[in-house]
Protein backbone atom coordinates (compact mmCIF):
# COMPACT_ATOMS: atom_id res chain seq x y z
CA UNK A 1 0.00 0.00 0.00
CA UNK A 2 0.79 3.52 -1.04
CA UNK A 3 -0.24 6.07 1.15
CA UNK A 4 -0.04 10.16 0.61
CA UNK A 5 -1.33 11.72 4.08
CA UNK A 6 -1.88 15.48 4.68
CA UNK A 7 -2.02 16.30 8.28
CA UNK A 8 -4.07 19.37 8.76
CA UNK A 9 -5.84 21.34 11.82
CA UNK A 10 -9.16 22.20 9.79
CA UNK A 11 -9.87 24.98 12.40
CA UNK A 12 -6.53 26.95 11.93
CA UNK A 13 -6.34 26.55 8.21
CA UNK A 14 -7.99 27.76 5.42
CA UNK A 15 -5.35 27.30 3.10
CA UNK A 16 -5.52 23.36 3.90
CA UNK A 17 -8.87 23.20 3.19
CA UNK A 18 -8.70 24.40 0.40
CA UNK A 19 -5.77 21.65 -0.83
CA UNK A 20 -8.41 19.21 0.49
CA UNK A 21 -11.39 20.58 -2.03
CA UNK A 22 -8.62 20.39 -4.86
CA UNK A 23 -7.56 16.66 -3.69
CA UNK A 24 -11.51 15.66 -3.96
CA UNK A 25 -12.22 17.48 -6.76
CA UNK A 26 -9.49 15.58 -8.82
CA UNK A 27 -10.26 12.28 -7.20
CA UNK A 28 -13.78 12.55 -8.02
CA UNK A 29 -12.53 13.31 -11.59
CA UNK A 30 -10.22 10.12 -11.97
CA UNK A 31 -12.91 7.82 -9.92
CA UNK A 32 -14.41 6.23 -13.15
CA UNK A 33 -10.74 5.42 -14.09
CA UNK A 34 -9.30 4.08 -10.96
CA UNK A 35 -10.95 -0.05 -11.60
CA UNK A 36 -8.50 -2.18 -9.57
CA UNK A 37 -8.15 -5.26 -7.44
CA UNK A 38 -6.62 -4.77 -4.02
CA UNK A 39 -3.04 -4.37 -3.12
CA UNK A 40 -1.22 -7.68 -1.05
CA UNK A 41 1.67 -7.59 1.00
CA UNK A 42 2.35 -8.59 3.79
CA UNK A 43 4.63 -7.33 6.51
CA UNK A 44 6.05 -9.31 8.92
CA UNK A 45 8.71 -8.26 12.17
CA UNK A 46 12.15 -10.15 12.43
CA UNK A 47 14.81 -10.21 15.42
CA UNK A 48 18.05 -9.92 14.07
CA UNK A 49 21.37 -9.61 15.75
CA UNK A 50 23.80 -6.80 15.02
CA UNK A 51 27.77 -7.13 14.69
CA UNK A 52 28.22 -5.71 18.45
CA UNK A 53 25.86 -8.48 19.81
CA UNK A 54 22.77 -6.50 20.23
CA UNK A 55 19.50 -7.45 19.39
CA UNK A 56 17.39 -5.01 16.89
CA UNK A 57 13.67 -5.09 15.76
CA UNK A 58 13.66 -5.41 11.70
CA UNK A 59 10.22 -5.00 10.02
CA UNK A 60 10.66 -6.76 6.23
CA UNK A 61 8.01 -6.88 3.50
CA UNK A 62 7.24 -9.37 1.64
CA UNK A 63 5.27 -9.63 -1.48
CA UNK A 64 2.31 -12.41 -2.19
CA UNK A 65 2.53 -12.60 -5.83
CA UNK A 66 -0.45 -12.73 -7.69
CA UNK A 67 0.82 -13.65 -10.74
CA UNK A 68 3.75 -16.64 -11.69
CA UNK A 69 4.49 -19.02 -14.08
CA UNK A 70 1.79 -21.98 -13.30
CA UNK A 71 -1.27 -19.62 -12.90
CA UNK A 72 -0.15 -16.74 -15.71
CA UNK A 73 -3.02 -18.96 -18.51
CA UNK A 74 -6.06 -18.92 -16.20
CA UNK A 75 -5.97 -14.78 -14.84
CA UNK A 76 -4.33 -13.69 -18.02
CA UNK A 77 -5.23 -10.04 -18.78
CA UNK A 78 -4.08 -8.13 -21.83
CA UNK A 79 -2.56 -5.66 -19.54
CA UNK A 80 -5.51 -3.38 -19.09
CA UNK A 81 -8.04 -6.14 -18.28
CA UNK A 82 -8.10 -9.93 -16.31
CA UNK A 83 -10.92 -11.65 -18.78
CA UNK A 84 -12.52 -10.89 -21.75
CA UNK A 85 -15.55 -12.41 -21.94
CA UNK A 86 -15.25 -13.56 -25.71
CA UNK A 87 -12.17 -15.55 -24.74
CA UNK A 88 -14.68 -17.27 -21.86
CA UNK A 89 -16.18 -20.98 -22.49
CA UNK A 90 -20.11 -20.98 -22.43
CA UNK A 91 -22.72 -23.65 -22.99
CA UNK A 92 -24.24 -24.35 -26.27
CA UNK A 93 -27.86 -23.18 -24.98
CA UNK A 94 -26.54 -19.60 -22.71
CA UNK A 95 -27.62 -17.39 -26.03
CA UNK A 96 -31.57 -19.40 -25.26
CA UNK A 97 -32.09 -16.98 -22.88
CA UNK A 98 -29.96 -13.65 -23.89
CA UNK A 99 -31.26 -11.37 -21.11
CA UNK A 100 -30.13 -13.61 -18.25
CA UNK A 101 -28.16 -11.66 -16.27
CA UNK A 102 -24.30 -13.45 -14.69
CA UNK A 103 -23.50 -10.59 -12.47
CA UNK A 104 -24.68 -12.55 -8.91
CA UNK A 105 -23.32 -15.86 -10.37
CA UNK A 106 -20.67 -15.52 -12.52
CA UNK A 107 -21.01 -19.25 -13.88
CA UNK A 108 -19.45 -19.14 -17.08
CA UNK A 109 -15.83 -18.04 -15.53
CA UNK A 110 -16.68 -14.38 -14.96
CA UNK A 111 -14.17 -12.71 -12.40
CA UNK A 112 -16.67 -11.66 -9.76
CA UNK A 113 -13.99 -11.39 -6.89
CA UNK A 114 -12.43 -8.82 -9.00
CA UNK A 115 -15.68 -7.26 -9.94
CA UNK A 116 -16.62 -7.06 -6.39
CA UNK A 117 -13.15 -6.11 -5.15
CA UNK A 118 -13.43 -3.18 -7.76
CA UNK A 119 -16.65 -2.17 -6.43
CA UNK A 120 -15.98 -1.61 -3.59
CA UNK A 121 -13.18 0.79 -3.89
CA UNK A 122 -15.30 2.41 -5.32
CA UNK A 123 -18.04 2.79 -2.72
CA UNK A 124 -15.16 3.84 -0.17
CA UNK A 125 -13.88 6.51 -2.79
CA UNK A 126 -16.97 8.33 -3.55
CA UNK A 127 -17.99 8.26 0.07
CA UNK A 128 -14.70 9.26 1.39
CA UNK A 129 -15.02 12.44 -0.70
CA UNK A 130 -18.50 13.24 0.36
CA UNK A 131 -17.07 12.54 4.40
CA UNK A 132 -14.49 14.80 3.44
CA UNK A 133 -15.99 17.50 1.61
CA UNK A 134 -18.80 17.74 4.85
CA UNK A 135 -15.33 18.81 6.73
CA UNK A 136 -14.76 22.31 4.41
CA UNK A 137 -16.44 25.26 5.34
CA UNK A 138 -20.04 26.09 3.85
CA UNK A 139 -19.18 28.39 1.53
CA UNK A 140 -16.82 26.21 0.24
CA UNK A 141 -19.00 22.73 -0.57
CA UNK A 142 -22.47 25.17 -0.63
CA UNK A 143 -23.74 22.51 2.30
CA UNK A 144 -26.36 24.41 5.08
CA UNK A 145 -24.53 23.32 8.12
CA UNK A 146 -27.91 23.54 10.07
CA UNK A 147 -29.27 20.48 7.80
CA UNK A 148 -28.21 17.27 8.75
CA UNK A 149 -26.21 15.47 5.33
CA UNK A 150 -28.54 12.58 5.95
CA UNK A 151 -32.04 15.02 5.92
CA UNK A 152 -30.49 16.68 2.88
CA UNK A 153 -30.04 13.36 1.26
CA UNK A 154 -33.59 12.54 2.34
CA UNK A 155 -35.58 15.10 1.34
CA UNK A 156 -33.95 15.13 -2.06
CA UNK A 157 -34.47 11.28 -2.86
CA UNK A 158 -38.09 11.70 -1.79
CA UNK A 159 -38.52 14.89 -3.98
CA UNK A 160 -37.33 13.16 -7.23
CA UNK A 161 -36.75 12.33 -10.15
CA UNK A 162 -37.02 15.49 -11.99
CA UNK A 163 -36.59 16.78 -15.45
CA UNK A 164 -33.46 18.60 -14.45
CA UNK A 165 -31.94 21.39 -16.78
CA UNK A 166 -28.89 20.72 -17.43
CA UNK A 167 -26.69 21.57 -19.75
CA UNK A 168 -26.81 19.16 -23.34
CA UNK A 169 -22.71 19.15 -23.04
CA UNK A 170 -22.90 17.32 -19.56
CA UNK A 171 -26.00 15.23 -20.22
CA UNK A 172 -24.93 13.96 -23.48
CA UNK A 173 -20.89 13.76 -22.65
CA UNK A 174 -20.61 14.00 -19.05
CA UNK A 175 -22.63 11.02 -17.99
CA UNK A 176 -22.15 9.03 -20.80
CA UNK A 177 -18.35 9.14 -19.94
CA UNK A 178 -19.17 8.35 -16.01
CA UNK A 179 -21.49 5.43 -17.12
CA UNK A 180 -19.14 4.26 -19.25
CA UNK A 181 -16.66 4.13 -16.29
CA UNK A 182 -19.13 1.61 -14.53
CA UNK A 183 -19.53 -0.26 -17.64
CA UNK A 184 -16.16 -0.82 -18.41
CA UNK A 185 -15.39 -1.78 -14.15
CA UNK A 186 -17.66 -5.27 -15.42
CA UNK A 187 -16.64 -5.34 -18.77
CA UNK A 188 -12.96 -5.52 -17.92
CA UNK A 189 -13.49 -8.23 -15.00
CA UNK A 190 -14.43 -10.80 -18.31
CA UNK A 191 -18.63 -9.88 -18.38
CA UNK A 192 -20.29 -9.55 -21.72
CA UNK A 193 -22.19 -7.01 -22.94
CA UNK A 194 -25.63 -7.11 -21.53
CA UNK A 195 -24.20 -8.02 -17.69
CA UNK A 196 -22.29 -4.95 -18.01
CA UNK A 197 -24.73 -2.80 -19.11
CA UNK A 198 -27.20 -4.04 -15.73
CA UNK A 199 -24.09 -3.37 -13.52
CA UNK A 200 -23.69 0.39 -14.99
CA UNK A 201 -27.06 1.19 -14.48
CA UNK A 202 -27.23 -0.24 -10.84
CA UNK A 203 -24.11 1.48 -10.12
CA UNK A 204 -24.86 4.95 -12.25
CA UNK A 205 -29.05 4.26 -10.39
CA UNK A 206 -27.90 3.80 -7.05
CA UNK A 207 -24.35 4.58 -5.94
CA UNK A 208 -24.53 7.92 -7.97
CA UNK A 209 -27.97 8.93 -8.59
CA UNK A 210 -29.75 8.48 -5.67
CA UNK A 211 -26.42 7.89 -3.61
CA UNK A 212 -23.28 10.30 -3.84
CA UNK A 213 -25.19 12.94 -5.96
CA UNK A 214 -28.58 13.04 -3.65
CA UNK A 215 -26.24 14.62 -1.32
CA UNK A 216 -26.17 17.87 -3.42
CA UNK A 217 -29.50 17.58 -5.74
CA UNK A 218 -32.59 15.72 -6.57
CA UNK A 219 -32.03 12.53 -9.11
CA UNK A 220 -32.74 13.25 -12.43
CA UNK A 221 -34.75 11.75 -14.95
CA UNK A 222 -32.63 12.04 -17.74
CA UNK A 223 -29.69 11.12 -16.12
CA UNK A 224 -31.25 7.64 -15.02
CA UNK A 225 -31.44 6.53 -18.53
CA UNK A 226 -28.89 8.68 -20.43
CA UNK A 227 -26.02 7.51 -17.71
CA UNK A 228 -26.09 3.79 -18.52
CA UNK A 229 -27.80 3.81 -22.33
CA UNK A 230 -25.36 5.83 -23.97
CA UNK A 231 -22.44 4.22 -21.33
CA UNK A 232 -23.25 1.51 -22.55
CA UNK A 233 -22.38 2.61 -25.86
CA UNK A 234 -19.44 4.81 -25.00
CA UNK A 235 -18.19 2.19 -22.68
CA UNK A 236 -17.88 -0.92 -25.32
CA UNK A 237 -16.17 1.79 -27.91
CA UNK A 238 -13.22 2.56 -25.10
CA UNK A 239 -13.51 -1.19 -24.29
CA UNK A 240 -12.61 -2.11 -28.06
CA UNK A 241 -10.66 0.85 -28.96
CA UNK A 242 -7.99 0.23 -26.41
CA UNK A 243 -8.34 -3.60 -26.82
CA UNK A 244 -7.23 -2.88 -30.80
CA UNK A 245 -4.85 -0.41 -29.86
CA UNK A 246 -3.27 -2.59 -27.67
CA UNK A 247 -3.14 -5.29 -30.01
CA UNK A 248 -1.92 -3.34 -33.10
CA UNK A 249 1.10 -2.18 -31.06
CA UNK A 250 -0.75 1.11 -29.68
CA UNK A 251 0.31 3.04 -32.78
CA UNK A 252 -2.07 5.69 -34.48
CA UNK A 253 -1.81 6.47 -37.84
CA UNK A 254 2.07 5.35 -37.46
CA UNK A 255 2.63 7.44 -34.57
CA UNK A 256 3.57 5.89 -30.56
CA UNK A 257 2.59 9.58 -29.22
CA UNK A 258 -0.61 9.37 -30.53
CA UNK A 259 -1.76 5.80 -29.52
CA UNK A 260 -0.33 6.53 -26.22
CA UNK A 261 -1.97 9.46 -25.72
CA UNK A 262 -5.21 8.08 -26.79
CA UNK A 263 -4.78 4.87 -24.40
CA UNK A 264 -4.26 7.15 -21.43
CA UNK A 265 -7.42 9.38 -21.80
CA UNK A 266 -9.24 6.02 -22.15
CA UNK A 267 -8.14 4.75 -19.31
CA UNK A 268 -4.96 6.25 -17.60
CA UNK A 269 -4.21 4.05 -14.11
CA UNK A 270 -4.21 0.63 -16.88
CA UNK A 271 -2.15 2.60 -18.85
CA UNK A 272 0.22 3.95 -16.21
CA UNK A 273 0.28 0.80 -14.88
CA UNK A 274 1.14 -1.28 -18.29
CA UNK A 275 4.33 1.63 -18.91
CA UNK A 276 5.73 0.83 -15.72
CA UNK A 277 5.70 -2.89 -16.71
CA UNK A 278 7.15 -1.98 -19.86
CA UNK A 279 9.55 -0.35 -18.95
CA UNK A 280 11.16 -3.16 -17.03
CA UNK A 281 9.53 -5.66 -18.83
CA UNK A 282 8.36 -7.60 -16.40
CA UNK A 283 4.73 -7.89 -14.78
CA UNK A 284 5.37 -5.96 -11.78
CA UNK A 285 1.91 -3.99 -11.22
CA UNK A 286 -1.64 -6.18 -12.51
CA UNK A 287 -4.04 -3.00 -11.68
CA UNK A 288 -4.44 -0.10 -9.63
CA UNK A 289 -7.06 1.98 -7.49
CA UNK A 290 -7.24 5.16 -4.87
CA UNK A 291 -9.32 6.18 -3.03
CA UNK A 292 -9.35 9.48 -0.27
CA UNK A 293 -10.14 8.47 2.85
CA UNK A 294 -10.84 11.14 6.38
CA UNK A 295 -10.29 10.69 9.97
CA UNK A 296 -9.53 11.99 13.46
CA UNK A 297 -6.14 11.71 14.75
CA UNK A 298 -5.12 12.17 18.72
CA UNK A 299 -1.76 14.15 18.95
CA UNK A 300 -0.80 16.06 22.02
CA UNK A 301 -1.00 15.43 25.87
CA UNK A 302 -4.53 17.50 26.40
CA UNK A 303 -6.74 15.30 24.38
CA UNK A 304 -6.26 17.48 20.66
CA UNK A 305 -7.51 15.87 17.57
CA UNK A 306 -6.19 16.41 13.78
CA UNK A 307 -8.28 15.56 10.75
CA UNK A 308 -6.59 13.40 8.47
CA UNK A 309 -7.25 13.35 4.83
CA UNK A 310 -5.77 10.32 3.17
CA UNK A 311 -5.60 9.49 -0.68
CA UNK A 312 -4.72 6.20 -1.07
CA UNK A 313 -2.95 4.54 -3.77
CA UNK A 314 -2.87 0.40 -4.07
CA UNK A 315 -1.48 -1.72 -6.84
CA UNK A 316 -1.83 -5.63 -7.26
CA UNK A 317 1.79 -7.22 -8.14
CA UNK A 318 3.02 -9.92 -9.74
CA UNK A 319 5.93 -11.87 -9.28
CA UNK A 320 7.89 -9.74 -11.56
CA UNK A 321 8.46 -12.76 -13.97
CA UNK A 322 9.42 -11.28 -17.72
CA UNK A 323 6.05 -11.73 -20.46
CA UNK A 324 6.41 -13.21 -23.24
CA UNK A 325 5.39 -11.75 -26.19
CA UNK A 326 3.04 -14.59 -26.99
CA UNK A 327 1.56 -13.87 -24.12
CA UNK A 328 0.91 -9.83 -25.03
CA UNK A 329 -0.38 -10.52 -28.19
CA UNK A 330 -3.25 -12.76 -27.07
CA UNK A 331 -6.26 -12.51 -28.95
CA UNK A 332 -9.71 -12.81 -28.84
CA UNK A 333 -12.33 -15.54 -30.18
CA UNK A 334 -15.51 -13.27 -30.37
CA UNK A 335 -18.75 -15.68 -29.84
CA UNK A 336 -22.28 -14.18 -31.60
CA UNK A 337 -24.16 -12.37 -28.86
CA UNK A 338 -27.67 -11.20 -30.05
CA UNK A 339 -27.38 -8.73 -27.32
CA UNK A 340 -24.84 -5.71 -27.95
CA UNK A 341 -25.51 -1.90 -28.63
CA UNK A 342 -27.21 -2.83 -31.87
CA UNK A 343 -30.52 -2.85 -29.10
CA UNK A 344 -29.98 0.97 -28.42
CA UNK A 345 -32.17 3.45 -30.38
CA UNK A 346 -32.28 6.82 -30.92
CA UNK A 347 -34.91 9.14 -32.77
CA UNK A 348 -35.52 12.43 -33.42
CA UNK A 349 -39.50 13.31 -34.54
CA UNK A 350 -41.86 15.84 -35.62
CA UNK A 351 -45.53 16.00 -34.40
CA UNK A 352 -49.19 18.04 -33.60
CA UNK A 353 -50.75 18.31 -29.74
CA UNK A 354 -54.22 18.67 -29.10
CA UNK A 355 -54.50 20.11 -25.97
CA UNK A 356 -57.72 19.88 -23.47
CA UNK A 357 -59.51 22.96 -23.74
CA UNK A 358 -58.63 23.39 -19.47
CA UNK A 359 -55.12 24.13 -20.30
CA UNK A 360 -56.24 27.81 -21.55
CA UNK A 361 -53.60 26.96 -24.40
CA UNK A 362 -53.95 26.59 -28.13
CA UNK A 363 -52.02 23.26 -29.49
CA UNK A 364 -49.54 23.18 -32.09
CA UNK A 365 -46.31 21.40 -33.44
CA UNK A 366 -43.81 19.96 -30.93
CA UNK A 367 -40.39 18.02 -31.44
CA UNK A 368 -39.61 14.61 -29.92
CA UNK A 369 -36.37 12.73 -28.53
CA UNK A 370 -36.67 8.90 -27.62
CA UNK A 371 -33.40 6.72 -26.47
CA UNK A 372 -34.92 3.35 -25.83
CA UNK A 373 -33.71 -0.30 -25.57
CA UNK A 374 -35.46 -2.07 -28.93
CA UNK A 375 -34.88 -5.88 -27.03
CA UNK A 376 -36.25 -8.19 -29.50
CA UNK A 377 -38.83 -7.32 -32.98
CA UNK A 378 -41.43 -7.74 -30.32
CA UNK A 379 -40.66 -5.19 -27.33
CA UNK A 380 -39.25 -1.89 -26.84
CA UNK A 381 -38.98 0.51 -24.24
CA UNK A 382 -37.73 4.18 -24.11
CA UNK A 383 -37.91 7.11 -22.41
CA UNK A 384 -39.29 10.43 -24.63
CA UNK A 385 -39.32 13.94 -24.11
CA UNK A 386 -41.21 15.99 -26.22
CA UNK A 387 -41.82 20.28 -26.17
CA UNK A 388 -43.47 22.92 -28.11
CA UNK A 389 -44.35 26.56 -27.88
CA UNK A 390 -47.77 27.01 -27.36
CA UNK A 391 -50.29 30.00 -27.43
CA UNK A 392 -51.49 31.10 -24.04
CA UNK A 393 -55.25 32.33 -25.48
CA UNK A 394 -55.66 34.77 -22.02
CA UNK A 395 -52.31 37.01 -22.23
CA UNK A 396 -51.60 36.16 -26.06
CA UNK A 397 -47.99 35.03 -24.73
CA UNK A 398 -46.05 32.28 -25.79
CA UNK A 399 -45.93 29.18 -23.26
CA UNK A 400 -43.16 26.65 -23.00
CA UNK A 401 -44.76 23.10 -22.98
CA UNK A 402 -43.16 19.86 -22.03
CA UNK A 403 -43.58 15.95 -21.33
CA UNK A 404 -41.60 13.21 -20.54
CA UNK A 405 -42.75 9.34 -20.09
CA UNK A 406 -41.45 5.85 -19.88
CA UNK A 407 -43.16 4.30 -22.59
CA UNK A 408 -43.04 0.49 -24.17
CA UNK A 409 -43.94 -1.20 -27.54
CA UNK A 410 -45.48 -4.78 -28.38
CA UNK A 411 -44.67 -5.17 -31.72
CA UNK A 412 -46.98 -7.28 -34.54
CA UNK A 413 -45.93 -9.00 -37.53
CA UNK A 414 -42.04 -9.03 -35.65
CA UNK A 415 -40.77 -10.83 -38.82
CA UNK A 416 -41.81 -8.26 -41.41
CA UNK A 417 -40.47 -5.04 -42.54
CA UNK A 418 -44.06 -3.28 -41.86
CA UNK A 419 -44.92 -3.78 -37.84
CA UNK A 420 -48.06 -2.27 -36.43
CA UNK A 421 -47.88 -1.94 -32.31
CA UNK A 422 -49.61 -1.11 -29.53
CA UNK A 423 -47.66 1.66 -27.08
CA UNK A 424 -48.28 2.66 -23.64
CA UNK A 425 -46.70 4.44 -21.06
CA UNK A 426 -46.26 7.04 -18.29
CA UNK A 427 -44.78 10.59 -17.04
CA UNK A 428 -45.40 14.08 -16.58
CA UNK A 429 -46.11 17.38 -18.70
CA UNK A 430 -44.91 20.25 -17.96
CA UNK A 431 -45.81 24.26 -18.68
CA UNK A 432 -43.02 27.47 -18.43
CA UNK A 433 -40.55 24.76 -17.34
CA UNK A 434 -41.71 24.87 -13.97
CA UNK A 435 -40.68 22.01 -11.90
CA UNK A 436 -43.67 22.84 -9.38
CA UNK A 437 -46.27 22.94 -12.83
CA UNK A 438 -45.68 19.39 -13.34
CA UNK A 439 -49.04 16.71 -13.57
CA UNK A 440 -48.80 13.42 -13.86
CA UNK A 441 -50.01 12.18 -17.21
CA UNK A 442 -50.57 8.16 -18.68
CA UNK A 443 -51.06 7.64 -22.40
CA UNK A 444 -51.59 4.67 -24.56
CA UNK A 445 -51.79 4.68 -28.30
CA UNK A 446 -51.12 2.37 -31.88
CA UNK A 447 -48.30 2.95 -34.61
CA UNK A 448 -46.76 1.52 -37.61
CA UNK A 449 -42.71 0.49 -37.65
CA UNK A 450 -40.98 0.41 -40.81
CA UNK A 451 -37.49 -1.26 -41.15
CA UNK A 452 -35.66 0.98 -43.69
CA UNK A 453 -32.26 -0.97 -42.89
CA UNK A 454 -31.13 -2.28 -39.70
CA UNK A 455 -29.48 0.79 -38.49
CA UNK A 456 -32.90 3.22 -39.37
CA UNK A 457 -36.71 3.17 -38.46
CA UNK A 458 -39.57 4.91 -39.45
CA UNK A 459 -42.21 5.36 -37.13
CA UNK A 460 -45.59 7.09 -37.18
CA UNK A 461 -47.99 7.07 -34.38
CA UNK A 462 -51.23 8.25 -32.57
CA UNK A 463 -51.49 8.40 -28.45
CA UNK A 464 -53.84 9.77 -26.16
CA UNK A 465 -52.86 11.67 -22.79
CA UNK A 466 -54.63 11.50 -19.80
CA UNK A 467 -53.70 13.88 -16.55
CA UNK A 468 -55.98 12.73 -13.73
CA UNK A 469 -55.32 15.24 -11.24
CA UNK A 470 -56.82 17.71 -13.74
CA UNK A 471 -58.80 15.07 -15.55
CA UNK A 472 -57.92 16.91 -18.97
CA UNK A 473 -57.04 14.65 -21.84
CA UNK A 474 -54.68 15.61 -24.76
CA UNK A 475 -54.03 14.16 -28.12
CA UNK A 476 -50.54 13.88 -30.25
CA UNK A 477 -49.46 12.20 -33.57
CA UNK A 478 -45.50 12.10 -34.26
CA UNK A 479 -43.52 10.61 -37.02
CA UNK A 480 -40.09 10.21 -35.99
CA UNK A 481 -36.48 8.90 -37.56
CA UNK A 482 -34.91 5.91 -35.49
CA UNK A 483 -30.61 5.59 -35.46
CA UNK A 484 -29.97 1.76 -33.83
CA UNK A 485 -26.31 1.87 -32.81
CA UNK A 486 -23.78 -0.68 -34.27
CA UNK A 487 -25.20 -3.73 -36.45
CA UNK A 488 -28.60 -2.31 -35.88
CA UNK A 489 -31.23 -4.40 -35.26
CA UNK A 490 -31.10 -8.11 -36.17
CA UNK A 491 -34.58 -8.68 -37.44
């Protein structure tokens, strides 16, 4: 074990507070990168005798290795992984049931210690910053010190989800990056696709959403979908772009600076890690994690107390025994599984509202955003947000109207090009985008799917909205464009 410890008196120093806030700010940035196993050593105390006869207390470490000659086959990792799940042997019938999820089980030769080892550092991480953050001053973490962190957390978890308005550059980037940290923390420990993508969104759902970030705001809507969807599809692209970078001698377009620098933003503790092994050619480091970690420490003979902040730094060694370049080439037999981001879908549409007469407000056109999961030609689900500037018929001004639901599909006629369904769902609309102006709403509806090819959809369709707290009922009809990521879809 590494360890970097600042001693600090948070009552006489400002300035070390402030080194703190940097120190979690730039863990929190490097958490989805830090995926490791543990660190093991072991440190034992010796007597030894010295040349004049007298007897001195030696401490000595010694190093478990994880790695050697006899088990290098069976935890091989192609240096910034353990197990890839394509090189993993599975049973003729596993693809009968593609949804079946490993992550509790791990019977096909998954590494779940790993995956769980990974885990939780980083639980302890995250949490460690939020204990440590609750240390600076309030106008320094913007935290009411009157208001418990555990009643701020509550009241926030109870008021969402929200539509929250944030910006399109984090929504779209920002949490597709972070998700595609958790994605990559499975996909890395040898899980395929699908497993990975169920372990993203519990982590993204309930570590960060309603965990680390509940401590500041209320869990977003968006950000419970967009955080593991589009991981998902962020996530495999790192997972494959390194792989093939690694594999084709981490070289872009002919040049080492480029592949290397490309290998680091994708993920830089694996890629610090494999440069230290390279550069002695050896395997001395396997992985490595951090994590910042806060506590009181007694020092004086009146009872004083110092806070400790800690950032840890562990690595997992090997034996140190030299690769061979077999061995670093390894590659990978990639099985056919029917579930991979070809399920994701994306759609941008057109379409008119009807609005209830009790709204005051004249309907009109509004534009519509969908990213779903398209699981099989029979079922979909996605989530859809929809707006449109309406005319408010008492002040003649301009309204901002809004909805959002969690809708699903049954599909007809699943092995045809033309597929009529049925489509039902749930959310809210909202007017002036005013949080506190949101009604619940329930809709249900028919369309027709068109396969154009098996990366784009056509799809027009007719629903009916229902708000029962105002018992007003709306009508809309949208034709909208569907992207499916990667091979598309399969039917």
């Amino acid at each position: 074990m590494i360890k970097l410890q600042f001693n600090k008196n948070f009552k006489q120093s400002y300035t070390s507070k402030r080194i703190a806030l940097a120190v979690s700010l730039s863990t929190i940035f490097l958490l989805p990168t830090l995926l490791s196993n543990q660190a093991i050593a072991e440190t034992t105390d010796s007597i030894a005798t010295s040349t004049d006869g007298t007897a001195t207390k030696q401490t000595s470490v010694t190093l478990t290795p994880a790695v050697n000659a006899e088990n290098l086959d069976d935890i091989y990792r192609e240096h910034a992984t353990n197990t890839r799940w394509e090189n993993v042997t599975i049973t003729p019938s596993f693809y009968d049931s593609p949804y079946q999820v490993s992550l509790f089980s791990a019977e096909n030769g998954e590494n779940q210690a790993r995956l769980w080892s990974q885990t939780k550092a980083v639980f302890g991480y995250g949490f460690g910053v939020i204990g440590m953050i609750a240390l600076l001053p309030e106008d320094i973490s913007n935290w009411d010190s009157e208001e418990s962190l555990f009643s701020k957390w509550s009241d926030n978890v109870q008021d969402g989800p929200v539509w929250d308005r944030d910006t399109g550059m984090l929504n779209l980037i920002g949490h597709p990056y972070f998700g595609g940290a958790y994605y990559q923390v499975a996909r890395k420990s040898g899980y395929r696709q699908w497993d990975s993508f169920v372990y993203s969104a519990l982590m993204s759902t309930f570590y960060w959403e309603y965990g680390i970030e509940s401590f500041a705001e209320i869990p977003s809507v968006q950000d419970l979908v967009i955080t593991p969807v589009l991981g998902w599809a962020y996530g495999e692209w790192a997972f494959n772009t390194e792989m093939s970078l690694r594999e084709s001698g981490g070289e872009i377009w002919g040049s080492s600076m480029l592949g290397n620098t490309a290998l680091f933003f994708l993920d830089p503790v694996d890629y610090m890690s494999a440069g230290i092994n390279n550069i002695f050619g050896k395997q001395i480091i396997i992985a490595g994690t951090g994590y910042v970690g806060v506590k009181e420490i007694p020092y004086g003979d009146e009872g004083q107390t110092d806070n400790q902040v800690s950032l840890n730094v562990s690595f997992q060694l090997g034996d140190g025994n030299t690769l061979s370049s077999a061995s670093a080439t390894k590659s990978a037999y990639r099985k056919s599984d029917p579930v991979d981001t070809g399920i994701i879908g994306l759609s941008y549409g057109a379409g008119t509202t009807q609005l209830d007469s009790l709204w005051g407000v004249e309907g009109g056109i509004t534009k519509e955003y969908s990213l779903g999961l398209y699981f099989s030609p029979q079922f979909s689900s996605r989530v859809s947000y929809s707006k449109g500037l309406f005319l408010n018929e008492a002040n003649n001004k301009e309204e901002t109207y809004e909805t959002f639901s969690l809708d699903s599909q049954y599909y007809f006629n699943s092995e045809g090009d033309f597929r009529p369904y049925l489509t039902a769902g749930f959310g809210d609309v909202l007017w002036k985008k005013e949080d506190e102006s949101a009604k619940f709403q329930v809709n249900a509806g028919a369309g027709l799917h068109y396969k154009i090819t098996n990366n784009f959809a056509l799809q027009l369709d007719g629903r009916s909205y229902y708000s029962p707290n105002v018992e007003a009922s709306d009508n809309n009809a949208t034709l909208r464009l569907i992207y499916f990521l990667g091979k598309g879809q399969r039917n």
